[in-house]
C-alpha atoms as a PDB file:
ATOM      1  CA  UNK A   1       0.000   0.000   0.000  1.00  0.00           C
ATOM      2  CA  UNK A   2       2.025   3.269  -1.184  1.00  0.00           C
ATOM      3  CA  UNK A   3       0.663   6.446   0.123  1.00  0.00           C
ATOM      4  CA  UNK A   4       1.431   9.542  -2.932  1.00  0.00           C
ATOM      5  CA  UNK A   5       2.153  12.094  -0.974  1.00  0.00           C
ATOM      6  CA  UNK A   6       1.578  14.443  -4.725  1.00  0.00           C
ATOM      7  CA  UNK A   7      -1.949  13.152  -5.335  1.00  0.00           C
ATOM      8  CA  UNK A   8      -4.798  14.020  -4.007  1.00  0.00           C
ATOM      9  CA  UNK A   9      -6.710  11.703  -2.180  1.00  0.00           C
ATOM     10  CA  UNK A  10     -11.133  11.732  -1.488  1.00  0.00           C
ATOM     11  CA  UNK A  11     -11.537  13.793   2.299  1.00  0.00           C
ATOM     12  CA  UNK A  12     -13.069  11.397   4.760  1.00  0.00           C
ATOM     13  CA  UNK A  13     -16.760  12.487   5.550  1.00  0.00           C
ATOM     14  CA  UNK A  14     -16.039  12.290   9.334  1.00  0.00           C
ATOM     15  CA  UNK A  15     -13.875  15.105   9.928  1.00  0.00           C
ATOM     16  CA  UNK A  16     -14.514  16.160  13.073  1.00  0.00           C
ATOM     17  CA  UNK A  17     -11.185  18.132  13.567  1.00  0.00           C
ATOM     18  CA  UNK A  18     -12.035  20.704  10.604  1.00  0.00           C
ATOM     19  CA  UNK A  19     -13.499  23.757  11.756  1.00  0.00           C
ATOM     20  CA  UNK A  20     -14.587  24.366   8.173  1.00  0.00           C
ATOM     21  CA  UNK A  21     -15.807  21.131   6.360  1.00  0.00           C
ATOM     22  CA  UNK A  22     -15.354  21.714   2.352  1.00  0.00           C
ATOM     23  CA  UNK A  23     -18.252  21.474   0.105  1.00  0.00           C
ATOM     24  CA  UNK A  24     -17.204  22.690  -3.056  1.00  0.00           C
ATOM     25  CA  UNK A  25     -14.025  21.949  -5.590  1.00  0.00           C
ATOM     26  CA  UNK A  26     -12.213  25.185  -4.950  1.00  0.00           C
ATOM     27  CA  UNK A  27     -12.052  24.513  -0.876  1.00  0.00           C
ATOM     28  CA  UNK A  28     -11.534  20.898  -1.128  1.00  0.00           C
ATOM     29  CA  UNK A  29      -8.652  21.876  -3.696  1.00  0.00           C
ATOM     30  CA  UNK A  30      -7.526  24.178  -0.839  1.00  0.00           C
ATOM     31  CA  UNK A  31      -7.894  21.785   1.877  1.00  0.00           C
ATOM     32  CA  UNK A  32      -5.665  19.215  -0.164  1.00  0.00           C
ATOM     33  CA  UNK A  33      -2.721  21.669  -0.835  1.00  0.00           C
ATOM     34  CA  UNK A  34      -2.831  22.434   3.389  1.00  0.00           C
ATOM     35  CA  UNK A  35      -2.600  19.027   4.138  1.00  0.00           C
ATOM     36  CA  UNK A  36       0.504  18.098   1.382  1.00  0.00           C
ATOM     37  CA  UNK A  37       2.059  21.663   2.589  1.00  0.00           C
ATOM     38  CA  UNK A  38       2.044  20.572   6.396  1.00  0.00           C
ATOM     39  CA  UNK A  39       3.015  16.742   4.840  1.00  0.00           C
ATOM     40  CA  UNK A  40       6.313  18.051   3.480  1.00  0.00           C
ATOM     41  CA  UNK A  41       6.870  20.350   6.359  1.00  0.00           C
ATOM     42  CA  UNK A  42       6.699  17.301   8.719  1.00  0.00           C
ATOM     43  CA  UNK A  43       8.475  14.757   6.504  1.00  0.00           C
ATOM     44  CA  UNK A  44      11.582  17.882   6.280  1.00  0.00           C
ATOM     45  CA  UNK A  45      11.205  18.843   9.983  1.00  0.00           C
ATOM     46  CA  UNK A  46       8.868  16.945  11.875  1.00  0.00           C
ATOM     47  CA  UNK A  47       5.136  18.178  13.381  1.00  0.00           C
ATOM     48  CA  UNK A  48       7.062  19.505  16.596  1.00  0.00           C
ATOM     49  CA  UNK A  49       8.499  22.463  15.478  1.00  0.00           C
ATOM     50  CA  UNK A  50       5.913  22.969  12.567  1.00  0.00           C
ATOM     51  CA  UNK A  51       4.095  26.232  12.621  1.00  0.00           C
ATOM     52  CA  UNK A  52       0.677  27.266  11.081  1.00  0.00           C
ATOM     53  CA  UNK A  53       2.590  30.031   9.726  1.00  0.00           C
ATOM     54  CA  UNK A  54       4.265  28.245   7.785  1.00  0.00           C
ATOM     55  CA  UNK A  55       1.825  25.905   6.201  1.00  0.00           C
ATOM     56  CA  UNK A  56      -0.405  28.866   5.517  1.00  0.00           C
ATOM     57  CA  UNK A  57       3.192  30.119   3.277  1.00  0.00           C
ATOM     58  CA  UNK A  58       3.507  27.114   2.495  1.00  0.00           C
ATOM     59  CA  UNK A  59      -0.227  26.627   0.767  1.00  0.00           C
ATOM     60  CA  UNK A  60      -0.054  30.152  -0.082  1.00  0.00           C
ATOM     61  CA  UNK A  61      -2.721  31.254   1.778  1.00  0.00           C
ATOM     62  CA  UNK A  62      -3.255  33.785   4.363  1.00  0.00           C
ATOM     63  CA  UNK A  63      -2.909  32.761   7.842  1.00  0.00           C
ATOM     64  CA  UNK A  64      -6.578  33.432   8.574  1.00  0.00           C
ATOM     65  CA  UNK A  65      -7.739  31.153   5.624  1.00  0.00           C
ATOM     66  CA  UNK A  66      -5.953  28.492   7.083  1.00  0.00           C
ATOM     67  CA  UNK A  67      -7.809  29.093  10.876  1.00  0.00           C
ATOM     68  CA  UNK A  68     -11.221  29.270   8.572  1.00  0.00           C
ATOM     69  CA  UNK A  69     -10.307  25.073   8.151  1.00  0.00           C
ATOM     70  CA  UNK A  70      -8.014  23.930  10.997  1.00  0.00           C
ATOM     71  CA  UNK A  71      -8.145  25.777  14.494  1.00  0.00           C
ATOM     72  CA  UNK A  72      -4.754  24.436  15.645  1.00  0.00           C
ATOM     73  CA  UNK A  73      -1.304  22.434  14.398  1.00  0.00           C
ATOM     74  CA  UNK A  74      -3.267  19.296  16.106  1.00  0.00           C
ATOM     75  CA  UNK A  75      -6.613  19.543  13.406  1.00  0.00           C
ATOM     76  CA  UNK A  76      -4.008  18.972  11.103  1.00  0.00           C
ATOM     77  CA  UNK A  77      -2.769  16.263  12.305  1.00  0.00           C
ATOM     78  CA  UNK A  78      -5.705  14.593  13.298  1.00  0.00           C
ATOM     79  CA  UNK A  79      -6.792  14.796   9.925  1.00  0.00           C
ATOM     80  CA  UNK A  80      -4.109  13.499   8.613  1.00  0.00           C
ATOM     81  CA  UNK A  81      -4.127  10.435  11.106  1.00  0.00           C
ATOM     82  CA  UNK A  82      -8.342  10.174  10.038  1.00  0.00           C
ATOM     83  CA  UNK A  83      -6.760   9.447   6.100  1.00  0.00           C
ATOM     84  CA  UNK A  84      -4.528   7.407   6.962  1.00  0.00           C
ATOM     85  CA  UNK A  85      -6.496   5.309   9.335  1.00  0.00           C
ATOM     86  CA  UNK A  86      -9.396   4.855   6.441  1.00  0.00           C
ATOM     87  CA  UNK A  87      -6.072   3.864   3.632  1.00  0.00           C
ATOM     88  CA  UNK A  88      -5.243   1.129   6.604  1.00  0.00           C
ATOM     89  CA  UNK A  89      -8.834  -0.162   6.926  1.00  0.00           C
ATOM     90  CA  UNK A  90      -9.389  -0.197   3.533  1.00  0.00           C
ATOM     91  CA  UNK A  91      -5.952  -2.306   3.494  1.00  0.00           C
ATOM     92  CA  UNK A  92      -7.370  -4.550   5.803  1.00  0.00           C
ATOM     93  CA  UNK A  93     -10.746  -4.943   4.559  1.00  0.00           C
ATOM     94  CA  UNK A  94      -9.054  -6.212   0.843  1.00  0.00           C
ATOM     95  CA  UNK A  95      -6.180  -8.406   3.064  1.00  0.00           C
ATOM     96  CA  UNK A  96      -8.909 -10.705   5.010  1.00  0.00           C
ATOM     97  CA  UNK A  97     -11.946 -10.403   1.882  1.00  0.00           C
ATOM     98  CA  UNK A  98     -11.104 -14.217   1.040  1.00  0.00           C
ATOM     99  CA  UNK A  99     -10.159 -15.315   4.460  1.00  0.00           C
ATOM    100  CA  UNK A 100     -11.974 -18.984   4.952  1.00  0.00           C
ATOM    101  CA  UNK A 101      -9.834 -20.617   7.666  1.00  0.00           C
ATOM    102  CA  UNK A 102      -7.377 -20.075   9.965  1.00  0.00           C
ATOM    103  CA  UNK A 103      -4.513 -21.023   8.010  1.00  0.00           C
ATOM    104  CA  UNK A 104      -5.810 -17.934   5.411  1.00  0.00           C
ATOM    105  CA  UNK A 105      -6.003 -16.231   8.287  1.00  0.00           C
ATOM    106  CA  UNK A 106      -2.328 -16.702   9.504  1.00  0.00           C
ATOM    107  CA  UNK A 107      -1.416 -15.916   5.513  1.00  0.00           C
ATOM    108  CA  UNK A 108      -3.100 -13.256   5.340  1.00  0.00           C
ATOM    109  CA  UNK A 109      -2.278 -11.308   8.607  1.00  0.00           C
ATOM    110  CA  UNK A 110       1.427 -11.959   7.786  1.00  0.00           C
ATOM    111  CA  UNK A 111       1.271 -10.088   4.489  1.00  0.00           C
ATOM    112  CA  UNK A 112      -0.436  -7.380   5.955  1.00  0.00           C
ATOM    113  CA  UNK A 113       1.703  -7.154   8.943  1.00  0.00           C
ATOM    114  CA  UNK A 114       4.359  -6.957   6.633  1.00  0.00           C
ATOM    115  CA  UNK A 115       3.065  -4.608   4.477  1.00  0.00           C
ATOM    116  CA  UNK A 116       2.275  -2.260   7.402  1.00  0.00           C
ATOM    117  CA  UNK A 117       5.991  -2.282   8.743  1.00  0.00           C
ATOM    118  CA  UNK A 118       7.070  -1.780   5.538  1.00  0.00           C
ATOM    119  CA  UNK A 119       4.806   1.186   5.105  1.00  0.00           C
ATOM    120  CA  UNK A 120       6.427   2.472   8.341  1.00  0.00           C
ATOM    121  CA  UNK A 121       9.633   2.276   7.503  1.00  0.00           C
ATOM    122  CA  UNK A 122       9.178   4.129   4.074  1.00  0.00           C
ATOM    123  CA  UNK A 123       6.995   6.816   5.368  1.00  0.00           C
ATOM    124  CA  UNK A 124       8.562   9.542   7.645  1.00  0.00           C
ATOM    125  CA  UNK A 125       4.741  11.569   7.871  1.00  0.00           C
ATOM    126  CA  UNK A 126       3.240   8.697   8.960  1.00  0.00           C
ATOM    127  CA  UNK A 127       5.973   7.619  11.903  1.00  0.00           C
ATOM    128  CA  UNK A 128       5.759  11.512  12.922  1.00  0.00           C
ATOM    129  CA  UNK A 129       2.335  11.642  12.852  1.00  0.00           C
ATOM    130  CA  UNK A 130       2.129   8.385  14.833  1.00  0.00           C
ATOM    131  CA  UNK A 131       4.694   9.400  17.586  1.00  0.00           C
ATOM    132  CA  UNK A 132       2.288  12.592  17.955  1.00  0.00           C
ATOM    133  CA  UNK A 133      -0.471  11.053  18.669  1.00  0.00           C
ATOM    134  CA  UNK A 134       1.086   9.572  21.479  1.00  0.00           C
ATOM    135  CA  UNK A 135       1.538  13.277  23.393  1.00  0.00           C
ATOM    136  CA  UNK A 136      -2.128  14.038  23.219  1.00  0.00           C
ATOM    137  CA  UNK A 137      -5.151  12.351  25.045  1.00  0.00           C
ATOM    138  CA  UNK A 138      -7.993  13.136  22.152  1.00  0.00           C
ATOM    139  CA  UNK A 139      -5.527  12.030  19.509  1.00  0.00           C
ATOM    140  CA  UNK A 140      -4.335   8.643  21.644  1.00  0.00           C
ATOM    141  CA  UNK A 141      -8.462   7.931  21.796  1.00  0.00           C
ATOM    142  CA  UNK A 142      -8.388   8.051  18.027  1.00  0.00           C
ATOM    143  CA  UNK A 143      -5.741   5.652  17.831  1.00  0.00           C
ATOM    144  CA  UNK A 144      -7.771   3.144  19.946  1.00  0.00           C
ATOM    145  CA  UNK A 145     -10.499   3.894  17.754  1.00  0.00           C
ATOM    146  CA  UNK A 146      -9.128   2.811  14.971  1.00  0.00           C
ATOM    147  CA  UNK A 147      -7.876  -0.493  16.613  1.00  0.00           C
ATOM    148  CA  UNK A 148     -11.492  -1.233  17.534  1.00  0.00           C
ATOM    149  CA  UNK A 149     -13.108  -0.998  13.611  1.00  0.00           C
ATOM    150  CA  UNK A 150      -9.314  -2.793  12.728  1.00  0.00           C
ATOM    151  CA  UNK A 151     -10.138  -5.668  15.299  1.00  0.00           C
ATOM    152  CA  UNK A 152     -14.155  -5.682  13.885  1.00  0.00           C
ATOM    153  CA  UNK A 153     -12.557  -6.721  10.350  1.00  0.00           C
ATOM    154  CA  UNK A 154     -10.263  -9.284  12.103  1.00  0.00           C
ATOM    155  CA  UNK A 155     -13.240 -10.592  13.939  1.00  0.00           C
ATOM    156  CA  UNK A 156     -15.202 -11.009  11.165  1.00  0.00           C
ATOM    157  CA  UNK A 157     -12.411 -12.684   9.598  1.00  0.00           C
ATOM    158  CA  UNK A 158     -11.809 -14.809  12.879  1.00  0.00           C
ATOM    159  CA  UNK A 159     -15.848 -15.729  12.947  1.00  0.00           C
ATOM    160  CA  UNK A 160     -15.293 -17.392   9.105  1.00  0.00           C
ATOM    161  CA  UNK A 161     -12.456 -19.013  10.186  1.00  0.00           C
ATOM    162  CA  UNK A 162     -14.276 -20.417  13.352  1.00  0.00           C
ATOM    163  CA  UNK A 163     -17.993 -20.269  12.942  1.00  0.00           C
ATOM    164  CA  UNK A 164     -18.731 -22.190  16.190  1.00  0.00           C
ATOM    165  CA  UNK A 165     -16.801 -19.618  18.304  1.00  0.00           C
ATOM    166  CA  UNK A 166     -18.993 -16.792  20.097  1.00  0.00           C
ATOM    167  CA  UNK A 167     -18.512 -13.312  18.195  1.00  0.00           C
ATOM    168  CA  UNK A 168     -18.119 -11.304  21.674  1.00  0.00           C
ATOM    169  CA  UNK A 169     -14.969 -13.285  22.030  1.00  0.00           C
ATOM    170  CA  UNK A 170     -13.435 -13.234  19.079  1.00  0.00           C
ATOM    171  CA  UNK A 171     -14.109  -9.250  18.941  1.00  0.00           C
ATOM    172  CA  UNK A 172     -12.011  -9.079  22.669  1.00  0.00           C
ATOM    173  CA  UNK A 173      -9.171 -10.944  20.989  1.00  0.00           C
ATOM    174  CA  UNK A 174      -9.113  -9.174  17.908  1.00  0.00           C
ATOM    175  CA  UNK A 175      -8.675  -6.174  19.873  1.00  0.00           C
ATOM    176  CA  UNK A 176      -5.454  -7.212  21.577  1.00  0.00           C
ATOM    177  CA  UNK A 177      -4.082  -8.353  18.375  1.00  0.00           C
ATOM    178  CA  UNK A 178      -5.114  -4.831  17.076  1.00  0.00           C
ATOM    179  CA  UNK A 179      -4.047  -3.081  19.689  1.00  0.00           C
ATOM    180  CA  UNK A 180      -0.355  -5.000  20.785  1.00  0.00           C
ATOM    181  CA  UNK A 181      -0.060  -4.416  16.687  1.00  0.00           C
ATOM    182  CA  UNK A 182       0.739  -0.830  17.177  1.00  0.00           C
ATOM    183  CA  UNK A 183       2.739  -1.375  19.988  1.00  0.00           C
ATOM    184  CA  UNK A 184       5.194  -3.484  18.398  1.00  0.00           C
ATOM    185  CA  UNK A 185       5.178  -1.393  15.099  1.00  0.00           C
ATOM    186  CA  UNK A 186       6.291   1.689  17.734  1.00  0.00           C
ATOM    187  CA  UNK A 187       8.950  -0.503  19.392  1.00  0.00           C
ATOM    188  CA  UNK A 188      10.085  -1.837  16.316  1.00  0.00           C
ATOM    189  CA  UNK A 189      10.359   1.021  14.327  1.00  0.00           C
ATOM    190  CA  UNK A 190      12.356   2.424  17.671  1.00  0.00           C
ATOM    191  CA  UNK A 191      15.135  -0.031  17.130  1.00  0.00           C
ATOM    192  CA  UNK A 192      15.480  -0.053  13.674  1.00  0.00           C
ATOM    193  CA  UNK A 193      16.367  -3.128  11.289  1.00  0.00           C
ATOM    194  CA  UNK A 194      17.138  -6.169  11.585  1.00  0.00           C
ATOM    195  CA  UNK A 195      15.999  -6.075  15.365  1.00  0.00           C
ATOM    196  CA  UNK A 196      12.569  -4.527  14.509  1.00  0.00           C
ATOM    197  CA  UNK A 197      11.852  -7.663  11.683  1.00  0.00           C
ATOM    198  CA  UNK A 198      13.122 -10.113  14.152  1.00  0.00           C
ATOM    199  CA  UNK A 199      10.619  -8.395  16.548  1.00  0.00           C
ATOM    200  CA  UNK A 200       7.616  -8.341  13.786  1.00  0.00           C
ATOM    201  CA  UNK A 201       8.375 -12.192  13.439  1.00  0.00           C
ATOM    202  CA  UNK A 202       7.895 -12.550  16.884  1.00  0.00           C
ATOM    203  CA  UNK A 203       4.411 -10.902  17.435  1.00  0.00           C
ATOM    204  CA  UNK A 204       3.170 -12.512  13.938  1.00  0.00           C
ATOM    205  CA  UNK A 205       3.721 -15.664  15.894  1.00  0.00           C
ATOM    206  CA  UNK A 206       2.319 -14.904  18.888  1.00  0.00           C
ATOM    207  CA  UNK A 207      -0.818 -13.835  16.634  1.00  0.00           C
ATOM    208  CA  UNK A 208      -0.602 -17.379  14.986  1.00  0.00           C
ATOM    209  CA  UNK A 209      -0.946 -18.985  18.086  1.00  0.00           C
ATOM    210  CA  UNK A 210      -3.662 -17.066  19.544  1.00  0.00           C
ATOM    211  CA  UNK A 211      -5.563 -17.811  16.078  1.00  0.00           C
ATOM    212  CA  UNK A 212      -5.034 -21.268  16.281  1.00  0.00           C
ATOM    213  CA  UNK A 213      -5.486 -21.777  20.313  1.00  0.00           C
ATOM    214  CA  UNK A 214      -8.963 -20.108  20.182  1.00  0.00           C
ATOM    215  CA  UNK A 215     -11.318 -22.480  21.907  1.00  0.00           C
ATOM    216  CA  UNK A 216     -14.570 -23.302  20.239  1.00  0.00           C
ATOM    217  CA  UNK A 217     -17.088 -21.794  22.729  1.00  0.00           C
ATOM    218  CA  UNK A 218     -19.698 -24.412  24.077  1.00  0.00           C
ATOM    219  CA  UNK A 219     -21.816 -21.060  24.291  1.00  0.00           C
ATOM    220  CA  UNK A 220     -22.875 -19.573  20.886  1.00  0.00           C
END
C-alpha cells in the first residue's frame, strides 16, 4: 500500500477536527494543498516544530484562511491520522476479503503485517504523525479507535475461520491483536532493522498462536 504524498486523495466524511468542512471543488482543492504543505513540512522537519505560519506560506494562503479550516497544528494532524487510518482499513478490509480458515487467516495477517511495517519504515509523515499522537489524550483515543473498527474486520475474519466460536470473544481478541499491533510497530520502528523484523516475526507468531489456540465456545 504506497501512500502519494503528490496526489490528491477523497476527504473522509467524518472530519470532526475541521473547523470548516469543504463542500465545493475550490475549498476541497484548498484543503488538499494544506494538508501536502504541512506533509512536506513534517516529513523535512517533523510536526514539533511545525508552525501554522508556515503551512499557511507554504499553501499560499493567508494565515486566517488556514484558521477558517483547521483551528490548531493538532486539526491537522488529526486529519491526517483520520486518512490514513481509512487507507489502513481499507488495506485490511481487501487483506482478510477471502479469508476462509485459519490457516488464510495466519497468511493473510502476515502479508499485511508486513506490508504495514514496511509502510512504516518508508513513510517519515506517517511515523511523525504516529509518535504525535502519542503526546495528546484526544488524539491517543483516536488511535484506539481505529484499533477497535481494525479488530471488527479481524473478527469477522476470525468468525469465518471459526464459525462455532462466540462473536463477543473473538471481537475481545481481535482487539489485543489490534491493539499490541501498534505497539510493536512503535517498538520496532524504535530499534530499527534487523531487530525490529526479528521483533515483527515474533508478534506474527504470537498472533498465529492465539488464532489457532482459540477455543470453540460451548456457548454460541
Amino acid at each position: 500500500m504506497a501512500l502519494d504524498q503528490t496526489a490528491p486523495s477523497p476527504i473522509p466524511e467524518d472530519e470532526g477536527a475541521m473547523r470548516k468542512s469543504p463542500t465545493q471543488k475550490r475549498s476541497r482543492e484548498r484543503v488538499e494543498h494544506i494538508l501536502m504543505s504541512a506533509s512536506r513540512l513534517i516529513a523535512e522537519r517533523g510536526s514539533d516544530t511545525m508552525r501554522m505560519s508556515e503551512v499557511a506560506e507554504l499553501s499560499g494562503i493567508s494565515i486566517g484562511s488556514l484558521y477558517q479550516y483547521f483551528p490548531d497544528k493538532a486539526a491537522i494532524i488529526r486529519t491526517l491520522a483520520d486518512r490514513y487510518n481509512a487507507i489502513s482499513r481499507t488495506c485490511i478490509t481487501d487483506g482478510l476479503t477471502d479469508v476462509k480458515t485459519i490457516e488464510d487467516l495466519q497468511q493473510a495477517f502476515s502479508a499485511l503485517i508486513d506490508e504495514y511495517y514496511g509502510i512504516f519504515l518508508a513513510e517519515p509523515v506517517i511515523r511523525d504523525i504516529w509518535s504525535a499522537m502519542q503526546a495528546d489524550k484526544a488524539l491517543r483515543e483516536i488511535e484506539l479507535e481505529a484499533s477497535r473498527q481494525n479488530a471488527i474486520l479481524l473478527a469477522a475474519a476470525l468468525k469465518r475461520a471459526l464459525p462455532e466460536e462466540n462473536l463477543g470473544k473473538l471481537q475481545a481478541s481481535a482487539l489485543l491483536v489490534m491493539y499490541f499491533c501498534e505497539c510493536v510497530m512503535r517498538l520496532a520502528i524504535s530499534t530499527g532493522e534487523p531487530e525490529g523484523r526479528v521483533l515483527i516475526e515474533a508478534y506474527k507468531r504470537m498472533a498465529y498462536r492465539s488464532f489457532a489456540d482459540t477455543p470453540v465456545s460451548r456457548n454460541p
